[in-house]
PDB file of N, CA and C in Angstrom:
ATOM      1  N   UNK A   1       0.819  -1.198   0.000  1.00  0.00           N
ATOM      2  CA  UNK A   1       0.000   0.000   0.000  1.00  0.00           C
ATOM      3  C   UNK A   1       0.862   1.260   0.000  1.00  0.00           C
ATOM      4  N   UNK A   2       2.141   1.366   1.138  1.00  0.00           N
ATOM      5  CA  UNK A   2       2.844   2.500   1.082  1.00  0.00           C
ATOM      6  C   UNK A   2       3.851   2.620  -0.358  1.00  0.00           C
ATOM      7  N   UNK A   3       3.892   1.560  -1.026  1.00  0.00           N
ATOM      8  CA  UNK A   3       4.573   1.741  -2.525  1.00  0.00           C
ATOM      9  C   UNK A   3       3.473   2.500  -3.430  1.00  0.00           C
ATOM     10  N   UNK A   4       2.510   2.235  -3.192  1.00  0.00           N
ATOM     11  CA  UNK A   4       1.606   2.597  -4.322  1.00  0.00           C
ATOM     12  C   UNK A   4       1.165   4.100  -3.926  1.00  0.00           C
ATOM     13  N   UNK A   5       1.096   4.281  -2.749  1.00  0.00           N
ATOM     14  CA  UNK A   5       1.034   5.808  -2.225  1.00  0.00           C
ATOM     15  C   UNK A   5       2.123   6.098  -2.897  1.00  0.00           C
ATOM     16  N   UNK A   6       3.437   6.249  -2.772  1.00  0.00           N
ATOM     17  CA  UNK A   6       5.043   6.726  -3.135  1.00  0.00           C
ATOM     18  C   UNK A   6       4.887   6.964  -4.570  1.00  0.00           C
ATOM     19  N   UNK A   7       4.594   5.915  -5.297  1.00  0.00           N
ATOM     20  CA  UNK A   7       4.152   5.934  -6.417  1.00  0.00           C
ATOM     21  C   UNK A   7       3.219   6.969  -6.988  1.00  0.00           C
ATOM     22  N   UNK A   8       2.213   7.534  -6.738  1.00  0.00           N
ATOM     23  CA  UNK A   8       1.161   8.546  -6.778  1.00  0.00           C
ATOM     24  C   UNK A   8       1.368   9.607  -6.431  1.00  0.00           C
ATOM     25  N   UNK A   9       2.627   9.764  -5.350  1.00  0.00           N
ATOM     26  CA  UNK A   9       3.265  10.702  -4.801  1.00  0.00           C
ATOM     27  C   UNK A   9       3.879  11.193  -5.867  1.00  0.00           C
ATOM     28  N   UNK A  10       4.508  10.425  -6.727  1.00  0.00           N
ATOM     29  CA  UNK A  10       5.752  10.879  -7.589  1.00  0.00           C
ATOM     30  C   UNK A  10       5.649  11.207  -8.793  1.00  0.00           C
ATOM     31  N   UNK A  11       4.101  10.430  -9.212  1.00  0.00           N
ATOM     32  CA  UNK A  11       3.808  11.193 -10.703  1.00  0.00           C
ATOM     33  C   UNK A  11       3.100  12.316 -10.401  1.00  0.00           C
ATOM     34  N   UNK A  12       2.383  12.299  -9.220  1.00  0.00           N
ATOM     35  CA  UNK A  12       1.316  13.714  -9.206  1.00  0.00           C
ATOM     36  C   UNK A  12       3.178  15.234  -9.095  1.00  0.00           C
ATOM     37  N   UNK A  13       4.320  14.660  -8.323  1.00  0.00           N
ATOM     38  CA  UNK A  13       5.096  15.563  -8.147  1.00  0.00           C
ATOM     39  C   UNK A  13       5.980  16.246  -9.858  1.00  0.00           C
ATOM     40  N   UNK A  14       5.819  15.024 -10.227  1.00  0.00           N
ATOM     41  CA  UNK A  14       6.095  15.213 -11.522  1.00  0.00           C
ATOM     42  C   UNK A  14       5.653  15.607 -12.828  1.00  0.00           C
ATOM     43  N   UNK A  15       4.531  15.508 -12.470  1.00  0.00           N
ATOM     44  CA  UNK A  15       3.405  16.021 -13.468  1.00  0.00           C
ATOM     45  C   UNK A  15       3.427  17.743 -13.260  1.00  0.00           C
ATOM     46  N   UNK A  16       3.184  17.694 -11.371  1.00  0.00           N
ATOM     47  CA  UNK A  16       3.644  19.192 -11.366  1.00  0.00           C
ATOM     48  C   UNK A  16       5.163  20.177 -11.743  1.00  0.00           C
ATOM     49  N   UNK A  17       5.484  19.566 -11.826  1.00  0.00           N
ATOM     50  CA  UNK A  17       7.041  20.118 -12.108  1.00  0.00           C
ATOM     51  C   UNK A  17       7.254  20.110 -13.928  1.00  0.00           C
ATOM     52  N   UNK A  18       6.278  19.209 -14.477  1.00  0.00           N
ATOM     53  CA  UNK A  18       6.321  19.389 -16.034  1.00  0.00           C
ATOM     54  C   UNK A  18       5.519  20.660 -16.073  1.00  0.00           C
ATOM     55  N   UNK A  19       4.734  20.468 -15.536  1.00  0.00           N
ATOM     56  CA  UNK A  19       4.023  21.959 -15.900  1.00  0.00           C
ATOM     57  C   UNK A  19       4.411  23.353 -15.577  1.00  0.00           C
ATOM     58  N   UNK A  20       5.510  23.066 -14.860  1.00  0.00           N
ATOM     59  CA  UNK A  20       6.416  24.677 -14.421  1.00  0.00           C
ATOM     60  C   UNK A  20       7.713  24.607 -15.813  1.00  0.00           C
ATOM     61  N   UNK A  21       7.817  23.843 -16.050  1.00  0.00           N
ATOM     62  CA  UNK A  21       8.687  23.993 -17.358  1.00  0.00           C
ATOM     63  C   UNK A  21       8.643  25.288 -18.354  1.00  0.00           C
ATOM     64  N   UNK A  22       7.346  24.959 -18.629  1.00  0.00           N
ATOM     65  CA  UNK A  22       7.137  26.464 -19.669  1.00  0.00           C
ATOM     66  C   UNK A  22       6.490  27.872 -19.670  1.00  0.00           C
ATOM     67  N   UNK A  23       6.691  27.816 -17.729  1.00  0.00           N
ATOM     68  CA  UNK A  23       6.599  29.212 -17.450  1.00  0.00           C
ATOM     69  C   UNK A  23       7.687  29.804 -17.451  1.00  0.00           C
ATOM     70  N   UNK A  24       7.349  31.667 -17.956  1.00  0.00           N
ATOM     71  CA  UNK A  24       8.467  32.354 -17.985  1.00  0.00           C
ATOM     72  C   UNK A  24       9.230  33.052 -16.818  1.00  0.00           C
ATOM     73  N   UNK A  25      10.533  32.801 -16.644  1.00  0.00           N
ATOM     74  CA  UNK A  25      11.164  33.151 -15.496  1.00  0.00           C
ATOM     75  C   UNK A  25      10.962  34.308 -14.626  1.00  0.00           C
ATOM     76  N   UNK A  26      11.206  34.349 -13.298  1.00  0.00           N
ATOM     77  CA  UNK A  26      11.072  34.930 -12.184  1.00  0.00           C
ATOM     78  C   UNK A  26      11.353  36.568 -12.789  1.00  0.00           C
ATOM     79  N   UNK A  27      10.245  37.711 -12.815  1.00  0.00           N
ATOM     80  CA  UNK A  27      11.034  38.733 -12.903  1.00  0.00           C
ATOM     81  C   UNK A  27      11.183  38.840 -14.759  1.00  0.00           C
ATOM     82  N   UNK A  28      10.583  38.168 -15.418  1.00  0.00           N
ATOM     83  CA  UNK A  28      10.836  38.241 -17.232  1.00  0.00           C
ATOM     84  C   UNK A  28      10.208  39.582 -16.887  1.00  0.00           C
ATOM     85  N   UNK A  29      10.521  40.388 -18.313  1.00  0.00           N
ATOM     86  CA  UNK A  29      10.417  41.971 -18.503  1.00  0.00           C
ATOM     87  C   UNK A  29       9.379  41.164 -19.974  1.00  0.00           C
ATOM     88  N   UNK A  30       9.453  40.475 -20.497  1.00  0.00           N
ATOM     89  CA  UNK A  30       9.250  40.147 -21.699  1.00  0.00           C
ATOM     90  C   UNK A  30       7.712  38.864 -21.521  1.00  0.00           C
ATOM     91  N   UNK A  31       7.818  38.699 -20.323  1.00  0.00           N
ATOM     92  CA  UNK A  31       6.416  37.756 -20.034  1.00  0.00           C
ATOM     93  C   UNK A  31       5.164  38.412 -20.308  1.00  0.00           C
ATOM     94  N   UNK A  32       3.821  37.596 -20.364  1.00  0.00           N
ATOM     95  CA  UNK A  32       2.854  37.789 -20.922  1.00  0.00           C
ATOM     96  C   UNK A  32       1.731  38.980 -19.808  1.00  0.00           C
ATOM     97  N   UNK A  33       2.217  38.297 -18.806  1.00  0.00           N
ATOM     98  CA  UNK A  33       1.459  39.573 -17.813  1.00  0.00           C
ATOM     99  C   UNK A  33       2.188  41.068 -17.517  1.00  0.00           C
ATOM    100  N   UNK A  34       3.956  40.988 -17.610  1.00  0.00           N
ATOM    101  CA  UNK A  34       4.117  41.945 -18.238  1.00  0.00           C
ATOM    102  C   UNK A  34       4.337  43.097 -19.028  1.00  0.00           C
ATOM    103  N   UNK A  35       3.880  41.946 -20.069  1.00  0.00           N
ATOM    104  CA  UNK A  35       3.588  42.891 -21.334  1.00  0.00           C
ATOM    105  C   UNK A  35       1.842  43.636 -21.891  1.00  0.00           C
ATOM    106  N   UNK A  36       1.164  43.261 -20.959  1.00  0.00           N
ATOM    107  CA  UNK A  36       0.109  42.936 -21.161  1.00  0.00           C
ATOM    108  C   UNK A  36      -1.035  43.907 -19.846  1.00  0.00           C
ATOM    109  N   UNK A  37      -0.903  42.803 -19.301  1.00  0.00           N
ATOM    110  CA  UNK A  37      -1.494  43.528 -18.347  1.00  0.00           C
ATOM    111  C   UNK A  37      -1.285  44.075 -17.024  1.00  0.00           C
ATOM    112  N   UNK A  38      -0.137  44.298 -16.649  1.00  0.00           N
ATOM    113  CA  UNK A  38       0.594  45.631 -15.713  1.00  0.00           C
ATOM    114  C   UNK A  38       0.136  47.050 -16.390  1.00  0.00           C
ATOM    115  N   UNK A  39       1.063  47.165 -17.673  1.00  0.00           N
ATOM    116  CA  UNK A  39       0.679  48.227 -18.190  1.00  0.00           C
ATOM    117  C   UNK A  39      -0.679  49.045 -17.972  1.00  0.00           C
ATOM    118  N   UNK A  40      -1.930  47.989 -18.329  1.00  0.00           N
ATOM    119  CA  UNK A  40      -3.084  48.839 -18.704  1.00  0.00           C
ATOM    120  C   UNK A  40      -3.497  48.840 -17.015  1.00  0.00           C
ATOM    121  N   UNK A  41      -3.071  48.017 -15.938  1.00  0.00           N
ATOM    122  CA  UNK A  41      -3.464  48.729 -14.490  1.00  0.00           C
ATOM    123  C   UNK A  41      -2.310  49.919 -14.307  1.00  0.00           C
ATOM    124  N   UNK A  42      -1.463  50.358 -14.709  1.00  0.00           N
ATOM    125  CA  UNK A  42      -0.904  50.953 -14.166  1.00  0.00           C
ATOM    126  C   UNK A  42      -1.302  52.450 -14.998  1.00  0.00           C
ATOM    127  N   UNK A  43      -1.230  52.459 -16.621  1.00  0.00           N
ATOM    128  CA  UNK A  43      -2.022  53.441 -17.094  1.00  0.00           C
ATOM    129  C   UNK A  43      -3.656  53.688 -16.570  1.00  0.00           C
ATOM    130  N   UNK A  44      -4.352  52.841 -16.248  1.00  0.00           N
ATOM    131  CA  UNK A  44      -5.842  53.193 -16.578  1.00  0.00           C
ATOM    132  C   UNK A  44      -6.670  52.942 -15.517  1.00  0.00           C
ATOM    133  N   UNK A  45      -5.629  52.701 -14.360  1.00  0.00           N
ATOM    134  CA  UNK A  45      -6.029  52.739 -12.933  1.00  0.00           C
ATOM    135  C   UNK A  45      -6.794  53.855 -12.539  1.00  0.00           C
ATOM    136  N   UNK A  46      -6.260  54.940 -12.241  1.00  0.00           N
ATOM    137  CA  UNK A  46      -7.079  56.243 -11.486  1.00  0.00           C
ATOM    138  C   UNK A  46      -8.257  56.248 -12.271  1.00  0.00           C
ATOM    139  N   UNK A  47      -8.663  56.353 -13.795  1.00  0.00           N
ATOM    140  CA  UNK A  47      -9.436  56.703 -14.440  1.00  0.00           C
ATOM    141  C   UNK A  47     -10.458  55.664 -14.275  1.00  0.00           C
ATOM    142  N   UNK A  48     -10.043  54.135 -14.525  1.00  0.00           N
ATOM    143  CA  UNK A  48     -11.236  53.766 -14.141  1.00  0.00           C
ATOM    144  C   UNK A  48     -12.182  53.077 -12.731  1.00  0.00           C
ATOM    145  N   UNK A  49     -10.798  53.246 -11.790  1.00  0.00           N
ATOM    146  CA  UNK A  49     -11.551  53.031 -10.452  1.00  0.00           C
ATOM    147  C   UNK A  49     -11.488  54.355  -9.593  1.00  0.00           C
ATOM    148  N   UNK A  50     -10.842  55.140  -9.704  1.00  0.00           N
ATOM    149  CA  UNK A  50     -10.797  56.619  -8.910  1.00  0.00           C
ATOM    150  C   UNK A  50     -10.293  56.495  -7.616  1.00  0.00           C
ATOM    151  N   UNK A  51      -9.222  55.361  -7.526  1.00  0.00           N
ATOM    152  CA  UNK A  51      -8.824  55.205  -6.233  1.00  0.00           C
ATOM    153  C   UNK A  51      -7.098  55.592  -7.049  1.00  0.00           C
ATOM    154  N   UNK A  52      -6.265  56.195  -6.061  1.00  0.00           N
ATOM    155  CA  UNK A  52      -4.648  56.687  -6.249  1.00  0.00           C
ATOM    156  C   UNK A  52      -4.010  55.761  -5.934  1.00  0.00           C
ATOM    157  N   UNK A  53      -4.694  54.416  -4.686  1.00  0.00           N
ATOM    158  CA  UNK A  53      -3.081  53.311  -4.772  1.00  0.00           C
ATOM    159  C   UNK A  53      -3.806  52.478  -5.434  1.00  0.00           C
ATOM    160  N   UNK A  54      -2.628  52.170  -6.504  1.00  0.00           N
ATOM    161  CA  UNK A  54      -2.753  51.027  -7.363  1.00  0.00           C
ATOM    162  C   UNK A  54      -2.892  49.249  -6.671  1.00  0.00           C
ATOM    163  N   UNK A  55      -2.156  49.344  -5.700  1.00  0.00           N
ATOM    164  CA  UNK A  55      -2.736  47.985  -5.422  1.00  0.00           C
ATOM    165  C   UNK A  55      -3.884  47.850  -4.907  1.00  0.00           C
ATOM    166  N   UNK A  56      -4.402  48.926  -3.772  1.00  0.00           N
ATOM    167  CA  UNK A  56      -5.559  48.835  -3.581  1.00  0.00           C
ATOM    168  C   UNK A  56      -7.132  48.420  -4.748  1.00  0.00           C
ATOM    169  N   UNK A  57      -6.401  49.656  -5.729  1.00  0.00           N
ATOM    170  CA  UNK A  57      -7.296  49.303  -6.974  1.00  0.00           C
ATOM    171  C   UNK A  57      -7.327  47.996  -7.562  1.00  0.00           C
ATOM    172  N   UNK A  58      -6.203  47.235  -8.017  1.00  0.00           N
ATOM    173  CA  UNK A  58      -5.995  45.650  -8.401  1.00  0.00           C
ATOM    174  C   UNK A  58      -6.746  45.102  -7.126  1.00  0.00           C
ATOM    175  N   UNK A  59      -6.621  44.767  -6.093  1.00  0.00           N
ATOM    176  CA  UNK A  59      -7.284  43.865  -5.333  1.00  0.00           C
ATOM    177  C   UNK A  59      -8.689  44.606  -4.766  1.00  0.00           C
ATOM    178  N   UNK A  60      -9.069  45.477  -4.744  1.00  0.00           N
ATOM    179  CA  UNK A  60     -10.431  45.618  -4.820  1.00  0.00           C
ATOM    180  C   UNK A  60     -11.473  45.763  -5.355  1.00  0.00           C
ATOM    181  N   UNK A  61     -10.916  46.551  -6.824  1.00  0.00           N
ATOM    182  CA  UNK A  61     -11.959  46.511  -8.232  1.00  0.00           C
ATOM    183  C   UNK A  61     -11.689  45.446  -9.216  1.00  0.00           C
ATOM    184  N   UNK A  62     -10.467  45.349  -9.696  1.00  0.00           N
ATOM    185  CA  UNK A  62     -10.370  44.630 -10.566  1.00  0.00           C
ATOM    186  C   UNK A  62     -10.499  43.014 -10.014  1.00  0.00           C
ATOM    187  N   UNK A  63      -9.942  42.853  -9.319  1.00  0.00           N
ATOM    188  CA  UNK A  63      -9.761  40.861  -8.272  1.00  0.00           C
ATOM    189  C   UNK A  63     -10.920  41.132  -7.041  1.00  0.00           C
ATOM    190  N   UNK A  64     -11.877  41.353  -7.390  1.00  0.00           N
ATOM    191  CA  UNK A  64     -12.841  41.974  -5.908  1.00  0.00           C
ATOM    192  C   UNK A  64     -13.560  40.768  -5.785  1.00  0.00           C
ATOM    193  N   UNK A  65     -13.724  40.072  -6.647  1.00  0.00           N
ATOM    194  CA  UNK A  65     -14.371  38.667  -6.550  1.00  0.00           C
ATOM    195  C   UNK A  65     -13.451  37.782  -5.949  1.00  0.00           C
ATOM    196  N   UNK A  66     -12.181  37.394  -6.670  1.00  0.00           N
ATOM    197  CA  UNK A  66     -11.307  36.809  -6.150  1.00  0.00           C
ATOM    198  C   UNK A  66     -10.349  36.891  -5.097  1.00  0.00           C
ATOM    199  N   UNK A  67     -10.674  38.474  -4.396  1.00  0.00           N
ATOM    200  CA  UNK A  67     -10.179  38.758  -3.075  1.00  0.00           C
ATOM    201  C   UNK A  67     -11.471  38.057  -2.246  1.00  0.00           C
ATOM    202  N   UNK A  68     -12.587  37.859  -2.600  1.00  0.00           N
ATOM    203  CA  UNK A  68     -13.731  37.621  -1.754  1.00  0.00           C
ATOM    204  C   UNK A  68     -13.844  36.376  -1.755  1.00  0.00           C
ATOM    205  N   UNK A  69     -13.344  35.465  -2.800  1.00  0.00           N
ATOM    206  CA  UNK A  69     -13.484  34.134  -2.646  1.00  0.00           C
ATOM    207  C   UNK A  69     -12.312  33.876  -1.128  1.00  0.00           C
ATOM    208  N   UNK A  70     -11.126  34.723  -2.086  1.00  0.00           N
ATOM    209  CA  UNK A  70      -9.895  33.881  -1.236  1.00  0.00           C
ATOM    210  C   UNK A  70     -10.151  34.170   0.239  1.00  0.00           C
ATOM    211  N   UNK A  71     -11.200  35.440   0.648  1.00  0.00           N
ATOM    212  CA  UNK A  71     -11.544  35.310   2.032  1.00  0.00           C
ATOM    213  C   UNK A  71     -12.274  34.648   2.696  1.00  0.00           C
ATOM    214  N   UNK A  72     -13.386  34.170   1.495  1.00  0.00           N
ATOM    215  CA  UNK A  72     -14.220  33.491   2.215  1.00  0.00           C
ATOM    216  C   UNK A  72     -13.507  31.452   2.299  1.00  0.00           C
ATOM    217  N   UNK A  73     -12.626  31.288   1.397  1.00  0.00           N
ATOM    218  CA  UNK A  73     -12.174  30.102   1.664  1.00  0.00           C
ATOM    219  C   UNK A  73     -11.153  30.357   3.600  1.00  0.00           C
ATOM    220  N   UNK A  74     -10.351  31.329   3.419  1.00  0.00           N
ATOM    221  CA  UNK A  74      -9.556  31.345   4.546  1.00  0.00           C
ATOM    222  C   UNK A  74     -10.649  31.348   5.993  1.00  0.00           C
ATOM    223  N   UNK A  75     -11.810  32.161   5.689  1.00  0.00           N
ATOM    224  CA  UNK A  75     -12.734  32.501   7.080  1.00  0.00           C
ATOM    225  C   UNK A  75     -13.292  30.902   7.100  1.00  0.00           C
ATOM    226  N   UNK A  76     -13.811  30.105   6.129  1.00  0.00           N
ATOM    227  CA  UNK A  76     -14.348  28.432   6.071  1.00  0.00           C
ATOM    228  C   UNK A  76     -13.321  27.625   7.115  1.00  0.00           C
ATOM    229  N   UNK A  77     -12.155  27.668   6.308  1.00  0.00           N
ATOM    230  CA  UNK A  77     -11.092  26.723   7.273  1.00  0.00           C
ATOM    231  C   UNK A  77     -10.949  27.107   8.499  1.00  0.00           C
ATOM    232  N   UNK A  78     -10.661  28.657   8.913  1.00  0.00           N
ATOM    233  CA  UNK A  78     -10.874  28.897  10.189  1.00  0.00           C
ATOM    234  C   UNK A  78     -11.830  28.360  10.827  1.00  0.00           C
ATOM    235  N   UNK A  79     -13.442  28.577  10.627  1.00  0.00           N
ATOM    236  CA  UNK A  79     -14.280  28.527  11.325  1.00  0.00           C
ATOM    237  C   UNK A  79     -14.499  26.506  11.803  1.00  0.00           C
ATOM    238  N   UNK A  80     -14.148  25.765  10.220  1.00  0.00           N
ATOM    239  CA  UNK A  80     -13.911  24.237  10.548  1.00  0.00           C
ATOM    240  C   UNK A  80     -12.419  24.041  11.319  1.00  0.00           C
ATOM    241  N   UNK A  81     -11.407  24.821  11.246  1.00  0.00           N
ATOM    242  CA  UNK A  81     -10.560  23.942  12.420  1.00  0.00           C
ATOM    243  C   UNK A  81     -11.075  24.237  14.007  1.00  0.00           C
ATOM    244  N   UNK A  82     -11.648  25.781  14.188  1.00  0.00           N
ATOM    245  CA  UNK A  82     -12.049  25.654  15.526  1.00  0.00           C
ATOM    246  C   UNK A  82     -13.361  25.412  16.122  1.00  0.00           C
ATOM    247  N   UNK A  83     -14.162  24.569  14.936  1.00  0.00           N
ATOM    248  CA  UNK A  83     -15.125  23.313  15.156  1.00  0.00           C
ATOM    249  C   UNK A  83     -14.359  21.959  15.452  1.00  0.00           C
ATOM    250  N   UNK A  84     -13.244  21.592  14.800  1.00  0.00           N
ATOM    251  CA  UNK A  84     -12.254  20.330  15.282  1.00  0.00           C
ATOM    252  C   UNK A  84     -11.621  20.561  16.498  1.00  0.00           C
ATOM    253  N   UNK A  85     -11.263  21.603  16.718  1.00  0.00           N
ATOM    254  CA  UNK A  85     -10.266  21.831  17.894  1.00  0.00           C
ATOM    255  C   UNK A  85     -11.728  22.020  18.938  1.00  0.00           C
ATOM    256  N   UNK A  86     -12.420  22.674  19.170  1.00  0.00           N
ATOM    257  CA  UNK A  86     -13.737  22.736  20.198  1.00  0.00           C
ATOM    258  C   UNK A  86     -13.748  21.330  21.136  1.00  0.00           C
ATOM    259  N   UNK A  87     -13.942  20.258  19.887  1.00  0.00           N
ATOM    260  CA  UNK A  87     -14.300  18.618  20.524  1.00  0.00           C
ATOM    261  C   UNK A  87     -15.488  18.585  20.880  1.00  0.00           C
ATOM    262  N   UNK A  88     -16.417  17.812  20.909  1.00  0.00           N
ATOM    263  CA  UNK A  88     -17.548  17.005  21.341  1.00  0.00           C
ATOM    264  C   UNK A  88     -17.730  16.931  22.892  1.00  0.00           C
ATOM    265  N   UNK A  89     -18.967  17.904  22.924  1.00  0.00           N
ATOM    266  CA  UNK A  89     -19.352  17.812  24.667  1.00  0.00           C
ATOM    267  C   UNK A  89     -20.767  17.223  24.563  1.00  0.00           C
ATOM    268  N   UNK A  90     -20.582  16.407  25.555  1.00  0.00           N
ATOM    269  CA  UNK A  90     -21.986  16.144  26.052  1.00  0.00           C
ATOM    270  C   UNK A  90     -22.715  16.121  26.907  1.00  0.00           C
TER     271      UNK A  90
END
């Protein structure tokens, strides 16, 4: 059983590591996000959210869904580990 776990271990690790292959390196000037889309948050920020810090603007207008998911997954796990940690009274 623990071979066949090891085993599953090693293609799922490997499968992931093929797939980092043909991303572009740490910091590329020449990659697709920034060539792409830095630019148009960094030009067209103020104008179309009317907020002055730019990150604020990226994570609240533009990722406002996906800031809200990623909170509501982090507030879930919280609220189930300190349903596990509580324990069963009776």
């Amino acid at each position: 059983m623990k071979a066949i776990a090891l085993i599953v271990v090693c293609l799922a690790g490997g499968l992931l590591v093929y797939g980092t292959v043909d991303m572009p390196d740490w910091g590329d000037p020449t990659s697709p996000a920034s060539l792409h889309v830095s630019p148009r948050y960094i030009e067209k920020t103020v104008d179309e959210t009317a907020v002055p810090n730019m990150v604020t603007s990226v994570l609240a207008d533009y990722r406002g869904y996906d800031t809200l998911g990623e909170t509501t997954v982090i507030f879930t796990a919280g609220i189930a580990c300190l349903l596990l940690l509580r324990g069963m009274k009776k």
